[in-house]
C-alpha atoms as a PDB file:
ATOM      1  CA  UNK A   1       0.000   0.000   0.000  1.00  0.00           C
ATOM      2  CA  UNK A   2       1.281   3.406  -1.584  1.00  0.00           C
ATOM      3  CA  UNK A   3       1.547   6.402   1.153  1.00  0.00           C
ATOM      4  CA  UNK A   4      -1.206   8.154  -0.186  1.00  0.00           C
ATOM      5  CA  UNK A   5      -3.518   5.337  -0.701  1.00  0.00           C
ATOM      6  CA  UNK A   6      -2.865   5.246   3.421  1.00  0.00           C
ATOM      7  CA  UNK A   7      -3.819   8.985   3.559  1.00  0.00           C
ATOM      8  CA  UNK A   8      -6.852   8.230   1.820  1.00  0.00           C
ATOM      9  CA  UNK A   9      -8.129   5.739   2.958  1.00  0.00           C
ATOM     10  CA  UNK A  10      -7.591   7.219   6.682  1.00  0.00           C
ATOM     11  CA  UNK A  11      -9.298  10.604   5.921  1.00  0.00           C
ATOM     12  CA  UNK A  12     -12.168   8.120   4.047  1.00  0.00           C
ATOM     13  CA  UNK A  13     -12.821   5.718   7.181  1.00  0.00           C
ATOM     14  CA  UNK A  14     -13.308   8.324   9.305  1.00  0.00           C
ATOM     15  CA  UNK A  15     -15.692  10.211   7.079  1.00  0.00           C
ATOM     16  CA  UNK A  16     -17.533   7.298   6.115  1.00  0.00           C
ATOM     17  CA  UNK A  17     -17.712   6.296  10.120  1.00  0.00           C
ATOM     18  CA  UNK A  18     -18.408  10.104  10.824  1.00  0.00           C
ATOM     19  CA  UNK A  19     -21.465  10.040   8.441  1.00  0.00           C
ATOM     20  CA  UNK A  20     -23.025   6.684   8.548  1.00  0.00           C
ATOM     21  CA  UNK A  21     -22.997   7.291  12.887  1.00  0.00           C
ATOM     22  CA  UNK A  22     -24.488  10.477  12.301  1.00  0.00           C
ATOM     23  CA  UNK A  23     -27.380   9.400  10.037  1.00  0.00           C
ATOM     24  CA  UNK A  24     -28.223   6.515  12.582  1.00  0.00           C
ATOM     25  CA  UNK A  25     -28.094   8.622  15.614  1.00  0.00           C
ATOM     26  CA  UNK A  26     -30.996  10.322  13.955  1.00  0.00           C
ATOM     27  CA  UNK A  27     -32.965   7.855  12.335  1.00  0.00           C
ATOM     28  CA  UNK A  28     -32.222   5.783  16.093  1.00  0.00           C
ATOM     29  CA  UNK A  29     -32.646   8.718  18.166  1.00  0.00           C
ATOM     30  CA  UNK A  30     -29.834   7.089  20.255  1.00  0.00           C
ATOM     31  CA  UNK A  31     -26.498   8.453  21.144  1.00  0.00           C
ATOM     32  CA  UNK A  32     -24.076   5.451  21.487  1.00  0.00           C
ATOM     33  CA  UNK A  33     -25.630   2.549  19.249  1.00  0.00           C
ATOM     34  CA  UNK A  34     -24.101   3.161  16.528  1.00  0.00           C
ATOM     35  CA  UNK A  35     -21.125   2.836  18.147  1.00  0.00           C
ATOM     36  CA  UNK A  36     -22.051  -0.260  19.669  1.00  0.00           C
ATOM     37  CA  UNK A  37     -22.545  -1.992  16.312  1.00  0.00           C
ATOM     38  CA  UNK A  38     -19.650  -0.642  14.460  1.00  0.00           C
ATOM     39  CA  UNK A  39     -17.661  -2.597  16.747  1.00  0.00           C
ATOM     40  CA  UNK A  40     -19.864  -5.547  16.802  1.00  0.00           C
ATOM     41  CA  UNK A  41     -19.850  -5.829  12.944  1.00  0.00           C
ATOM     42  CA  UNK A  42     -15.776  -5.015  13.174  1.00  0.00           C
ATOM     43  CA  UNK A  43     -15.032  -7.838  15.585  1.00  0.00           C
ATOM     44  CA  UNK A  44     -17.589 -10.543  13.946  1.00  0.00           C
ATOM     45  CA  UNK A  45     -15.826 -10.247  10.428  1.00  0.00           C
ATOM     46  CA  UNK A  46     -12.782 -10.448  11.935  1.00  0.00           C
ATOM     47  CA  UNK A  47     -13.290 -13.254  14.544  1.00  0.00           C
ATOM     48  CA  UNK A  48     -15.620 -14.952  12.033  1.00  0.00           C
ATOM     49  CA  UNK A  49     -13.278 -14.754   8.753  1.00  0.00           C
ATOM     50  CA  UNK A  50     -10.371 -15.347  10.946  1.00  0.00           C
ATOM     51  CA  UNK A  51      -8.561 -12.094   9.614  1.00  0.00           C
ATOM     52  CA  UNK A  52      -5.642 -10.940  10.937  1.00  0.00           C
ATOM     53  CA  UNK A  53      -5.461  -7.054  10.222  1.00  0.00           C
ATOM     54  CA  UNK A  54      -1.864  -5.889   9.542  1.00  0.00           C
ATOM     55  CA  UNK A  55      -0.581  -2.749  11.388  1.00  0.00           C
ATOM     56  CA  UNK A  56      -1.846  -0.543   8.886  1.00  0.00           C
ATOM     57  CA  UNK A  57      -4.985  -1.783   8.458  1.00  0.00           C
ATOM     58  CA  UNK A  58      -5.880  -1.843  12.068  1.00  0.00           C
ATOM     59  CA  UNK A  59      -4.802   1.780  11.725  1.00  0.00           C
ATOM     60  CA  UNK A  60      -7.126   2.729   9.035  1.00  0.00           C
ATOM     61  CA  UNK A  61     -10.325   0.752  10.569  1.00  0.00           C
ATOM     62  CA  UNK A  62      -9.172   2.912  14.018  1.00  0.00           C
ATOM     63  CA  UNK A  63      -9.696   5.488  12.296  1.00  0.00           C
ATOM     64  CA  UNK A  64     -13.008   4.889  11.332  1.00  0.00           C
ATOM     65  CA  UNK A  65     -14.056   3.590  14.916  1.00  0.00           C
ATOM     66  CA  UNK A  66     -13.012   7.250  15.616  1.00  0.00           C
ATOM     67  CA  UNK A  67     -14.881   8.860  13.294  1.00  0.00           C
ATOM     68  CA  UNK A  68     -18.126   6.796  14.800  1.00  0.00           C
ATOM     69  CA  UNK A  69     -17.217   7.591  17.847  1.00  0.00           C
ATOM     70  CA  UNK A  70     -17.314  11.335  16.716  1.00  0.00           C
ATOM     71  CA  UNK A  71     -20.417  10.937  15.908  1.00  0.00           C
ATOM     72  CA  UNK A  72     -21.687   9.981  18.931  1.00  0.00           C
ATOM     73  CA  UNK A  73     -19.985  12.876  20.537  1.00  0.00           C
ATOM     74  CA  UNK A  74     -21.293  15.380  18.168  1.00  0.00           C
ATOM     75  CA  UNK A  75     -25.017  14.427  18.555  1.00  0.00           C
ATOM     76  CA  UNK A  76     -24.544  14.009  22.401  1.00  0.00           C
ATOM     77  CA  UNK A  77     -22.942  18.012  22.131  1.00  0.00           C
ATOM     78  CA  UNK A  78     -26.146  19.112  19.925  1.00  0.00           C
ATOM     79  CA  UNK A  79     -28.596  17.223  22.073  1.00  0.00           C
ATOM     80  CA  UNK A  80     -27.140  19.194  25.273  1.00  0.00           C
ATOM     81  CA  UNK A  81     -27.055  22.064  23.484  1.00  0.00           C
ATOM     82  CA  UNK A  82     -31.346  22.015  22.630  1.00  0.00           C
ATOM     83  CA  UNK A  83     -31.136  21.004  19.467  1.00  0.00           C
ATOM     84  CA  UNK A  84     -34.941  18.582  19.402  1.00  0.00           C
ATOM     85  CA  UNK A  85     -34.205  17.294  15.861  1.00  0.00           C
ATOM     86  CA  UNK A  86     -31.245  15.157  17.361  1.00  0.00           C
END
């Protein structure tokens, strides 16, 4: 894997994680269930396709773990705030 393949797929993951939380924290109208299945759905392909991620990989699907768990923050943030819609 090229350096900016890495790059891009890090800055990806976490946008894709970012967006995907976000949209089912408000279809949900939960705060940390999305965050809860990303990790389910991460640890039952890996445990169930025995896959071994590499460094770099593990790096790249951290990132996008992170971004979910942005999510989560960012609606918990509005929710405080008084945004109803969230």
């Amino acid at each position: 894997m090229s350096l900016l393949q890495f790059v891009v797929s890090i800055v990806l993951f976490t946008v894709l994680g970012f967006g995907i939380g976000f949209i089912l924290n408000m279809i949900l109208k939960t705060t940390w269930l999305p965050v809860v299945i990303a990790i389910g759905v991460l640890v039952g392909a890996l445990v169930y396709q025995k896959i071994v991620p590499g460094v770099w990989d593990a790096l790249i699907l951290g990132c996008g773990m992170a971004g979910t768990v942005a999510s989560g923050w960012t609606i918990h943030t509005l929710r405080k705030k008084g945004y109803r819609m969230f």
